[in-house]
C-alpha atoms as a PDB file:
ATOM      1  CA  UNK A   1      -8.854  21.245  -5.253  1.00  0.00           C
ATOM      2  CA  UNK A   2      -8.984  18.775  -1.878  1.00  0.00           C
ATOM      3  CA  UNK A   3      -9.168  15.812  -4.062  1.00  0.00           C
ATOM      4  CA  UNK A   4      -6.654  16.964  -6.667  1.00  0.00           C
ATOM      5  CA  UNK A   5      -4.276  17.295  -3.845  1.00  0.00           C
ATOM      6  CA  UNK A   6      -4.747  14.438  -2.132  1.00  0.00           C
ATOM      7  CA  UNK A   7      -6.097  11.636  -4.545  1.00  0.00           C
ATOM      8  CA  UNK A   8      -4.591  13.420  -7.774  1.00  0.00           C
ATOM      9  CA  UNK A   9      -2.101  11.258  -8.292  1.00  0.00           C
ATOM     10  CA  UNK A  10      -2.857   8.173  -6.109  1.00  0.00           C
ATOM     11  CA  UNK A  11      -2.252   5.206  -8.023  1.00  0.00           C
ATOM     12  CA  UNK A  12      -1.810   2.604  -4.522  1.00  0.00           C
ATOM     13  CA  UNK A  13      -4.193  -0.013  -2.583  1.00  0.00           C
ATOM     14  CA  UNK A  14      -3.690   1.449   1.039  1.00  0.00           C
ATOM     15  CA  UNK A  15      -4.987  -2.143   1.932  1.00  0.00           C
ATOM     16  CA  UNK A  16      -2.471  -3.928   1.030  1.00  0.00           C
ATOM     17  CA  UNK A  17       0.151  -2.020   3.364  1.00  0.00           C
ATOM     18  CA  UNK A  18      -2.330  -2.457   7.071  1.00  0.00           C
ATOM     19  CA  UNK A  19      -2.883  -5.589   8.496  1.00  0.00           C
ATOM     20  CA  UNK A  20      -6.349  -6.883   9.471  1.00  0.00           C
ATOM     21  CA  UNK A  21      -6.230  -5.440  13.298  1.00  0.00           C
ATOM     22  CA  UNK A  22      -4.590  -1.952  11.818  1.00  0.00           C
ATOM     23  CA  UNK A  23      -7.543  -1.793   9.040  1.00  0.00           C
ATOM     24  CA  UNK A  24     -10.225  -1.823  11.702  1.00  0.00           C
ATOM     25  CA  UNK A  25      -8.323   1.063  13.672  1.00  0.00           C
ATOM     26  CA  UNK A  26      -8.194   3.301  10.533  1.00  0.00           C
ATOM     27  CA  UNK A  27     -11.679   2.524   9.470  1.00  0.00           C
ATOM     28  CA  UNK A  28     -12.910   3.677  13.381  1.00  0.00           C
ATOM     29  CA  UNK A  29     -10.640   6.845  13.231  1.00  0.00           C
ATOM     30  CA  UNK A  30     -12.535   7.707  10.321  1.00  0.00           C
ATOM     31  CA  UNK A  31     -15.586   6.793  11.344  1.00  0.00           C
ATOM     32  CA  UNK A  32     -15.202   8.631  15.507  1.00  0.00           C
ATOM     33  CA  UNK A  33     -13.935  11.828  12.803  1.00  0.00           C
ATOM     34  CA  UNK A  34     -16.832  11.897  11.136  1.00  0.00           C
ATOM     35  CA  UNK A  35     -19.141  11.952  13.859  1.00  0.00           C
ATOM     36  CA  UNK A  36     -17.158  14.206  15.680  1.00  0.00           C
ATOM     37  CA  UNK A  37     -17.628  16.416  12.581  1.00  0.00           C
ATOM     38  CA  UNK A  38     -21.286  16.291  12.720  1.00  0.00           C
ATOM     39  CA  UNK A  39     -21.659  16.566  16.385  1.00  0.00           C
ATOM     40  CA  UNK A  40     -19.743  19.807  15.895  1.00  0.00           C
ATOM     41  CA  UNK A  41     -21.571  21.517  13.168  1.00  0.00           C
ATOM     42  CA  UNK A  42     -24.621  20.068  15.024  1.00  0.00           C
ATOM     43  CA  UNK A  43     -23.566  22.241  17.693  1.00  0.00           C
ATOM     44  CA  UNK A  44     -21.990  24.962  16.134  1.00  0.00           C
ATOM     45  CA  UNK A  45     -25.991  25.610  14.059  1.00  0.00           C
ATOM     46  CA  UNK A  46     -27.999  24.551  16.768  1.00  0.00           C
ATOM     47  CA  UNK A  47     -26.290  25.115  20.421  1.00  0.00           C
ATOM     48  CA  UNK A  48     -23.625  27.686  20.754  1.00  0.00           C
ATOM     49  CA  UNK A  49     -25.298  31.319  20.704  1.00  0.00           C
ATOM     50  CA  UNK A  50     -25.166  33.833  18.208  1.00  0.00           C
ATOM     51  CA  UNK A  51     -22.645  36.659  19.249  1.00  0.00           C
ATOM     52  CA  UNK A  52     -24.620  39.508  20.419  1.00  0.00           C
ATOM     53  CA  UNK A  53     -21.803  41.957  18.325  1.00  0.00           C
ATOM     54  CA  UNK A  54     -21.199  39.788  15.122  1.00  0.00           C
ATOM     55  CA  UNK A  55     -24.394  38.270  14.678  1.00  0.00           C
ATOM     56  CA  UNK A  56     -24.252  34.917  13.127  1.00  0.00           C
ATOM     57  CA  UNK A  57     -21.243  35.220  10.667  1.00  0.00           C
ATOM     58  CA  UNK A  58     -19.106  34.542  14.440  1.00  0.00           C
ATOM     59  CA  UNK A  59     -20.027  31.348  13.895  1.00  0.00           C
ATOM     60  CA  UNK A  60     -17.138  30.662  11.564  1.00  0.00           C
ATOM     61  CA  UNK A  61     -14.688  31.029  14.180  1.00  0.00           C
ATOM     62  CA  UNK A  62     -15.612  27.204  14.580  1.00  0.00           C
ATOM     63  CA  UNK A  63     -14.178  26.062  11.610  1.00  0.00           C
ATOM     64  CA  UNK A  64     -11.697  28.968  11.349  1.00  0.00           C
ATOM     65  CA  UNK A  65     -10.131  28.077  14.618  1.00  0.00           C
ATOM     66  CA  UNK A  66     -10.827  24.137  13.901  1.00  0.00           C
ATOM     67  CA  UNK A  67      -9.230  24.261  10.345  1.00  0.00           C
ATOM     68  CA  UNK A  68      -6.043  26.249  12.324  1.00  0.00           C
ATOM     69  CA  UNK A  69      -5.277  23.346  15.083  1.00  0.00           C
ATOM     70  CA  UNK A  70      -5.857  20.947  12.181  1.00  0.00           C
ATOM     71  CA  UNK A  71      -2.745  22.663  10.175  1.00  0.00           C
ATOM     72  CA  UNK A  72      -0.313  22.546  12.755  1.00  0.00           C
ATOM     73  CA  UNK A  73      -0.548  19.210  13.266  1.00  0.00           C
ATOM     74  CA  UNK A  74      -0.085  18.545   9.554  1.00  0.00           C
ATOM     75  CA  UNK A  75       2.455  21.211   9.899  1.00  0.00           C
ATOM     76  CA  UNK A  76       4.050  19.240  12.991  1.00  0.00           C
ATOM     77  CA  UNK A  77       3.777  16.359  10.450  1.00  0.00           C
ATOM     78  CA  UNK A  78       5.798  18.252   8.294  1.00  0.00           C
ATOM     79  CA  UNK A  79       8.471  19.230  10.356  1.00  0.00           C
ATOM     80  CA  UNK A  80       8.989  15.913  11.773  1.00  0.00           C
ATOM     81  CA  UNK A  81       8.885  13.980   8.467  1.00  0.00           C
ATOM     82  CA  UNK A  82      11.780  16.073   7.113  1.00  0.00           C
ATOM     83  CA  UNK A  83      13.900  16.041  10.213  1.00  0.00           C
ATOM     84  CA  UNK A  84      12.901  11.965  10.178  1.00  0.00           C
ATOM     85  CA  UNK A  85      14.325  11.877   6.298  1.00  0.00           C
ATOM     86  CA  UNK A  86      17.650  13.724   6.628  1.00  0.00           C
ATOM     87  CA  UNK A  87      18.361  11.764   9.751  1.00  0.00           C
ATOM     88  CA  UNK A  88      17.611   8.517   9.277  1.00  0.00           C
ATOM     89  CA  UNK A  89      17.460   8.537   5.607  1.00  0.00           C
ATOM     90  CA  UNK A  90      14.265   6.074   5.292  1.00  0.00           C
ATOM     91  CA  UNK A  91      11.794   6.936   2.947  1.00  0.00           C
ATOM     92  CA  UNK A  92       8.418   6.245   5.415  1.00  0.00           C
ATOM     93  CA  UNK A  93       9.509  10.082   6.897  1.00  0.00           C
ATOM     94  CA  UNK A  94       9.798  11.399   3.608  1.00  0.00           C
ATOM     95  CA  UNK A  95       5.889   9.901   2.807  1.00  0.00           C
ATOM     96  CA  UNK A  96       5.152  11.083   6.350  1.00  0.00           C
ATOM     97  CA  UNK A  97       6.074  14.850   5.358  1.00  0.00           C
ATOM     98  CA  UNK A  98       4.452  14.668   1.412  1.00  0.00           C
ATOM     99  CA  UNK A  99       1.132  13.361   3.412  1.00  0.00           C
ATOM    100  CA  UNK A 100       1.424  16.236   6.180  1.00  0.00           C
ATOM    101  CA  UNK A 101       1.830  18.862   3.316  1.00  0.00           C
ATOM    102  CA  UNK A 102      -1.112  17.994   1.410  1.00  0.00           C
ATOM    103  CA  UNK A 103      -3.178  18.058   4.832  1.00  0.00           C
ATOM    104  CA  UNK A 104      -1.381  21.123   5.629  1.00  0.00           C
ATOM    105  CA  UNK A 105      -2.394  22.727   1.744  1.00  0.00           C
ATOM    106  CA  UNK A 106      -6.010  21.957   2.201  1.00  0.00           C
ATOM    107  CA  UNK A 107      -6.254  23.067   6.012  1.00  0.00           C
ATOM    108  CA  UNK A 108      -4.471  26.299   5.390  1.00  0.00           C
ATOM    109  CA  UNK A 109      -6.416  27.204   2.316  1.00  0.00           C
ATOM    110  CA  UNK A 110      -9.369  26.570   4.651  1.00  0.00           C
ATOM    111  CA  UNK A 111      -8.522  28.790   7.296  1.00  0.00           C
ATOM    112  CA  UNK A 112      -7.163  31.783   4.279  1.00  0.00           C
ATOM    113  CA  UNK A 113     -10.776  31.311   3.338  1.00  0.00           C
ATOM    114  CA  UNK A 114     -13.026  31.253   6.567  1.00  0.00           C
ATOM    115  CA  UNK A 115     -11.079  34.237   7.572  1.00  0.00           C
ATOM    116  CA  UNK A 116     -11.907  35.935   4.379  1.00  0.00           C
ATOM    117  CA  UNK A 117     -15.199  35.537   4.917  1.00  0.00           C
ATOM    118  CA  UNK A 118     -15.330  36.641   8.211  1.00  0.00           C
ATOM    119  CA  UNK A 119     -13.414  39.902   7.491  1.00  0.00           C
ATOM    120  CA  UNK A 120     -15.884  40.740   4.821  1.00  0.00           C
ATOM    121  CA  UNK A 121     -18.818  41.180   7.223  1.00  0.00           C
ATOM    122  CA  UNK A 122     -16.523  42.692  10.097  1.00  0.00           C
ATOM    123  CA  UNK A 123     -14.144  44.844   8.048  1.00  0.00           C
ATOM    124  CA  UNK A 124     -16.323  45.481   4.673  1.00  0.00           C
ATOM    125  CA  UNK A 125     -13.413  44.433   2.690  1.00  0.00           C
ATOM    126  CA  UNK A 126     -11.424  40.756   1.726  1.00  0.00           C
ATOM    127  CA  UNK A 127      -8.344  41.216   2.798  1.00  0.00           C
ATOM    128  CA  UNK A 128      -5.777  43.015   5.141  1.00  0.00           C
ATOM    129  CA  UNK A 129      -2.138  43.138   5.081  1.00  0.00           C
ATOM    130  CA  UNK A 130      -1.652  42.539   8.675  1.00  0.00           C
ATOM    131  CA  UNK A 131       1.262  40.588   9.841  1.00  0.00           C
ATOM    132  CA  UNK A 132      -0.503  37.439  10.726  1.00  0.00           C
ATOM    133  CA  UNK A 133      -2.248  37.338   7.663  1.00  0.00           C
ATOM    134  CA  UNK A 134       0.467  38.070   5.186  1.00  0.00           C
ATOM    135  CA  UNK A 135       3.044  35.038   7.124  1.00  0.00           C
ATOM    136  CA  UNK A 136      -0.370  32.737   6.879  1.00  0.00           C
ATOM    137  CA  UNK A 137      -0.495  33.167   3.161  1.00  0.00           C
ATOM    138  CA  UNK A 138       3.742  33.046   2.965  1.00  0.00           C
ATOM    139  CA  UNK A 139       3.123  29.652   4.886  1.00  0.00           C
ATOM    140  CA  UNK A 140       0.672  28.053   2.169  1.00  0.00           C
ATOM    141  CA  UNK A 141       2.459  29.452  -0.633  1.00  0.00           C
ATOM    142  CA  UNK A 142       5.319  27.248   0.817  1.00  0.00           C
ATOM    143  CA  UNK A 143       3.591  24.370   0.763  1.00  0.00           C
ATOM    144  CA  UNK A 144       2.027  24.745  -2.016  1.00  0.00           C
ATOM    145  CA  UNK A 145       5.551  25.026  -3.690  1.00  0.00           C
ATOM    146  CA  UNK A 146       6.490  22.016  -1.590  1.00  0.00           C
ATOM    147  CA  UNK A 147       3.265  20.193  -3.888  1.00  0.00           C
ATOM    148  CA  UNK A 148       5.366  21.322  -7.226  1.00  0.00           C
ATOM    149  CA  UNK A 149       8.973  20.121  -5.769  1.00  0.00           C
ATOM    150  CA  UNK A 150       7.384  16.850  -5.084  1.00  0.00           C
ATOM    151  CA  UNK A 151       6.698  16.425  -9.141  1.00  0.00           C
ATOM    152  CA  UNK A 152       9.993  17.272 -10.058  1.00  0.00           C
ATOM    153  CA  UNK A 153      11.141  14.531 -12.174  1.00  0.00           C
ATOM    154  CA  UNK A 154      14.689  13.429 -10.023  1.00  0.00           C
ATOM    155  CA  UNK A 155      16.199  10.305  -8.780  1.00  0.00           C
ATOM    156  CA  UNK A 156      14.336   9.286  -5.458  1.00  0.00           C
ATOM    157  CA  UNK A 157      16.763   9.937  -2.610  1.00  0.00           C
ATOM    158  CA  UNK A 158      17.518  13.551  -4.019  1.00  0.00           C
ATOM    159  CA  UNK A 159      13.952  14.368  -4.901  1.00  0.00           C
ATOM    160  CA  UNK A 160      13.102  13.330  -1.407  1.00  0.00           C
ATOM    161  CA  UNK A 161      16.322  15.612   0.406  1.00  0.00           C
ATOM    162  CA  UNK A 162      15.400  18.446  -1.410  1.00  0.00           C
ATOM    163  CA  UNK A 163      11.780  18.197  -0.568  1.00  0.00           C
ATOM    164  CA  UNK A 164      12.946  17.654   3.154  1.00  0.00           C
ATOM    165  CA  UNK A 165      15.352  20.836   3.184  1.00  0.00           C
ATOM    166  CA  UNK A 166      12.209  22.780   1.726  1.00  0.00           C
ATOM    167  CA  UNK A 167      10.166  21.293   4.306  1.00  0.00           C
ATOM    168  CA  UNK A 168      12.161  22.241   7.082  1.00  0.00           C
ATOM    169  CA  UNK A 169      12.470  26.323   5.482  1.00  0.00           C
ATOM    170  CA  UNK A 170       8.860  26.166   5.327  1.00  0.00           C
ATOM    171  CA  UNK A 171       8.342  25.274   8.903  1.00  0.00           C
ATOM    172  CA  UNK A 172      10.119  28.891   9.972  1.00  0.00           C
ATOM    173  CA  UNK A 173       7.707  30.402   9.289  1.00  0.00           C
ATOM    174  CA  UNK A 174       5.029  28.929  11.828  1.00  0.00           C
ATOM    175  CA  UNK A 175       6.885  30.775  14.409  1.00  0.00           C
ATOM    176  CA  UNK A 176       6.022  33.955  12.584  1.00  0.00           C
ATOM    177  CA  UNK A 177       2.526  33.102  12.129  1.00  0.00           C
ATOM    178  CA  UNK A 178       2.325  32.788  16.364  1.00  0.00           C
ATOM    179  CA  UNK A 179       4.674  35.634  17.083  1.00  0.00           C
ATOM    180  CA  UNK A 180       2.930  38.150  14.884  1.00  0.00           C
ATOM    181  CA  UNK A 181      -0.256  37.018  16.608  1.00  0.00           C
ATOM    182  CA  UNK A 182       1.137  37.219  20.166  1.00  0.00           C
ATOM    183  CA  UNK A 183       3.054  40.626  20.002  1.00  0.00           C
ATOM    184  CA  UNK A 184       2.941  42.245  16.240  1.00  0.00           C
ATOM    185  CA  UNK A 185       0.253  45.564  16.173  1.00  0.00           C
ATOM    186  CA  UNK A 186      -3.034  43.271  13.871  1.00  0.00           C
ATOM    187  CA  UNK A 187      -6.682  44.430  13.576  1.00  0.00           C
ATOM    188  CA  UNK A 188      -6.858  40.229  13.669  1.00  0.00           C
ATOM    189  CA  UNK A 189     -10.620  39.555  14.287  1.00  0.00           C
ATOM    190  CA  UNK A 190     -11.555  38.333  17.911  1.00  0.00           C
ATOM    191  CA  UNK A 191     -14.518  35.601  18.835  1.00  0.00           C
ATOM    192  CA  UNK A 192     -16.026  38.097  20.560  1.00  0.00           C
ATOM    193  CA  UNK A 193     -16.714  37.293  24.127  1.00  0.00           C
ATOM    194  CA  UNK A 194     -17.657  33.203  24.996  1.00  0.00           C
ATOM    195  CA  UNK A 195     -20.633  31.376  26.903  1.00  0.00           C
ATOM    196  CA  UNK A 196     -20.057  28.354  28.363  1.00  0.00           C
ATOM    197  CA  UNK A 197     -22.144  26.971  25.153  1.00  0.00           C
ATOM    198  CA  UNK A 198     -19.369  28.649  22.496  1.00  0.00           C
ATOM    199  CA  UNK A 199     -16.100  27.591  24.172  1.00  0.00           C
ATOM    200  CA  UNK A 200     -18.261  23.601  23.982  1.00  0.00           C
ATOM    201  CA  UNK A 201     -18.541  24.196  20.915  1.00  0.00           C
ATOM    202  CA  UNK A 202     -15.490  25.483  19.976  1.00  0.00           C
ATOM    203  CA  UNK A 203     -13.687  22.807  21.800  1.00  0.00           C
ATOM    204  CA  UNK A 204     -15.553  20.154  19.573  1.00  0.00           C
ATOM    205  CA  UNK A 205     -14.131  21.881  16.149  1.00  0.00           C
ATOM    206  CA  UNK A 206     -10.761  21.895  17.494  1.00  0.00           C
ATOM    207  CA  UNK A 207     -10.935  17.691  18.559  1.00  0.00           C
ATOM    208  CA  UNK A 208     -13.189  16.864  15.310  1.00  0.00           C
ATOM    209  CA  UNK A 209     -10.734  18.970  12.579  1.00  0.00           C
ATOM    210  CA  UNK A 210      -7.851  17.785  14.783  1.00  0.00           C
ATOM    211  CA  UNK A 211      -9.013  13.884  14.172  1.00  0.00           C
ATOM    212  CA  UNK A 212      -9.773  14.906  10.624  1.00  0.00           C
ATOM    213  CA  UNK A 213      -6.408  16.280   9.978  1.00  0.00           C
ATOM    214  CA  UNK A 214      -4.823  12.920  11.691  1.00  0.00           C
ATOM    215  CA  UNK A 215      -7.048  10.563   9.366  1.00  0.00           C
ATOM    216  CA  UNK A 216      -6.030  12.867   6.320  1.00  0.00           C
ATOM    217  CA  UNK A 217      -2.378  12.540   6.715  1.00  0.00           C
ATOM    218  CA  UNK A 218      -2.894   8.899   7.610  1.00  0.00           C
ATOM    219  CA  UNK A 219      -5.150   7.657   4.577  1.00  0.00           C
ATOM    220  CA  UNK A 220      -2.447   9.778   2.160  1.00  0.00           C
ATOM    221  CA  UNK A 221       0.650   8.185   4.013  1.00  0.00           C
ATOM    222  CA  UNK A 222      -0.915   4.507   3.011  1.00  0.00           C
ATOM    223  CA  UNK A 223      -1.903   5.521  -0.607  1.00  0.00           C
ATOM    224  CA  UNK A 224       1.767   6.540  -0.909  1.00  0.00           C
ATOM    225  CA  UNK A 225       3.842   3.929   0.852  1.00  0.00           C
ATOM    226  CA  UNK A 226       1.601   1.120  -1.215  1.00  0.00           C
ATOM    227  CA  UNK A 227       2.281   3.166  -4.417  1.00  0.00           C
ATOM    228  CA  UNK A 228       5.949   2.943  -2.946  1.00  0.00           C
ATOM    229  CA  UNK A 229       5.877  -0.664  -3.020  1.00  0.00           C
ATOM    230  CA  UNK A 230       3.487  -1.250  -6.477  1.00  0.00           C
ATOM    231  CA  UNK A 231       6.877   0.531  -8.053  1.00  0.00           C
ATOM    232  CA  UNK A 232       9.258  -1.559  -5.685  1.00  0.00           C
ATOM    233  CA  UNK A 233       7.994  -4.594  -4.975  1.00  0.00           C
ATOM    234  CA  UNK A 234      11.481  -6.028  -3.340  1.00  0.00           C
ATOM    235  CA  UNK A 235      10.649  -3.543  -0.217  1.00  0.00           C
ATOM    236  CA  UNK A 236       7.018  -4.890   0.096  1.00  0.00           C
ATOM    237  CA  UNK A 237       6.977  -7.336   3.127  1.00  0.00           C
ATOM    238  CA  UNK A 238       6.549 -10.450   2.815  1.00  0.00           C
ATOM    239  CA  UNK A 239       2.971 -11.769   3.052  1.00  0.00           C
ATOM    240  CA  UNK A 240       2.797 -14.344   6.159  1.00  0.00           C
ATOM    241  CA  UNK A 241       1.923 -17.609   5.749  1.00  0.00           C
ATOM    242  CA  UNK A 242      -0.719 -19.478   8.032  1.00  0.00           C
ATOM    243  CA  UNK A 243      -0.892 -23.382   7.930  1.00  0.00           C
ATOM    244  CA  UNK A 244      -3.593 -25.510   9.114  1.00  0.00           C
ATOM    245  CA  UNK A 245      -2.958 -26.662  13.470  1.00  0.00           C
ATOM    246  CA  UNK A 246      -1.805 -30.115  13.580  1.00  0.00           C
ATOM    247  CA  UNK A 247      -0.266 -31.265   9.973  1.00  0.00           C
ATOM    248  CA  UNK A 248       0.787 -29.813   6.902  1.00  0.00           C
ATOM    249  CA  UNK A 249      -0.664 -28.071   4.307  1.00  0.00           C
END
């Protein structure tokens, strides 16, 4: 499903869109996200304490929380990517918001699932229809509906305002999400109480999904401006050209 979503339909060289200086700053965001990733599961197996109520199946708060910071900022992504579009009508927010939603699909589906998991072993059952649950899955069904407006075959500038308009519908709902969280009667699972060692670790997932989500959005938001510019090549910039010091080529 993550690769479907992201690389289903990827048909662009993101290298030919970065310079050489930019290149080297995406490849070390990956590569600081992927050790961040380790050095968080590293901790998450091997440091942070078992809860002394939930046993070990606590331990996918981590990623639950993690997977849930990640979201809103590919939500946030979303959001601003749409406003971006209808405002200034330039088609970089509109590839901004498609790369968000993809990040924001795979993230939420992540976080639907951890916290299935987890309410298996603390409520002997799948699935609840509490509020914060039931606006969660409301929120990736809307994205995931965002994914099939996106493949609607329609002229460019209208596909992309009507996937912008959608965008900015689906964002209501994050309120809900945080509202019914905050103040709506839930039987939402709790981490249980934290050690120093937990809220390390947690803190870890939330910085290592966060850079993951950032690099997500980022590596899809190439793939589709260079596909952008493979179909238009009068928008693709100019390449620069360097002569030799002191003569002509």
């Amino acid at each position: 499903m993550t690769t479907d979503v992201f690389f289903g339909d990827a048909t662009g060289d993101w290298r030919a869109v970065m310079s050489q200086r930019m290149g080297m700053v995406f490849r070390g965001l990956w590569i600081v996200s992927g050790v961040s990733l380790c050095a968080a599961v590293a901790m998450m197996v091997w440091y942070a304490p078992a809860d002394p109520e939930q046993g070990l199946i606590q331990k996918i708060f981590y990623l639950h929380l993690g997977a849930a910071i990640g979201m809103l900022v590919a939500a946030g992504g979303v959001l601003v990517g749409s406003a971006g579009y209808l405002w200034q009508r330039d088609l970089r927010w509109d590839l901004l918001a498609d790369a968000s939603a993809r990040a924001a699909v795979v993230l939420l589906f992540t976080v639907l699932m951890t916290g299935m998991f987890w309410a298996r072993q603390a409520w002997g059952r799948w699935w609840e229809w509490s509020p914060p649950l039931t606006f969660s899955l409301i929120l990736w069904i809307l994205y995931v509906a965002y994914m099939v407006i996106r493949r609607l075959r329609l002229p460019r500038p209208r596909l992309a305002t009507t996937s912008a308009v959608f965008g900015l519908l689906a964002s209501l709902d994050l309120p809900l999400v945080y509202l019914s969280l905050q103040f709506l009667p839930s039987s939402h699972l709790s981490a249980g109480e934290r050690a120093p060692e937990m809220a390390y670790t947690l803190l870890a997932w939330v910085v290592a999904v966060g850079l993951l989500a950032v690099c997500m959005i980022w590596t899809r938001y190439l793939i589709s401006r260079a596909a952008n510019f493979e179909a238009n090549p009068a928008e693709k910039p100019a390449a620069v050209s360097v002569q030799p010091a002191g003569g002509r080529a």
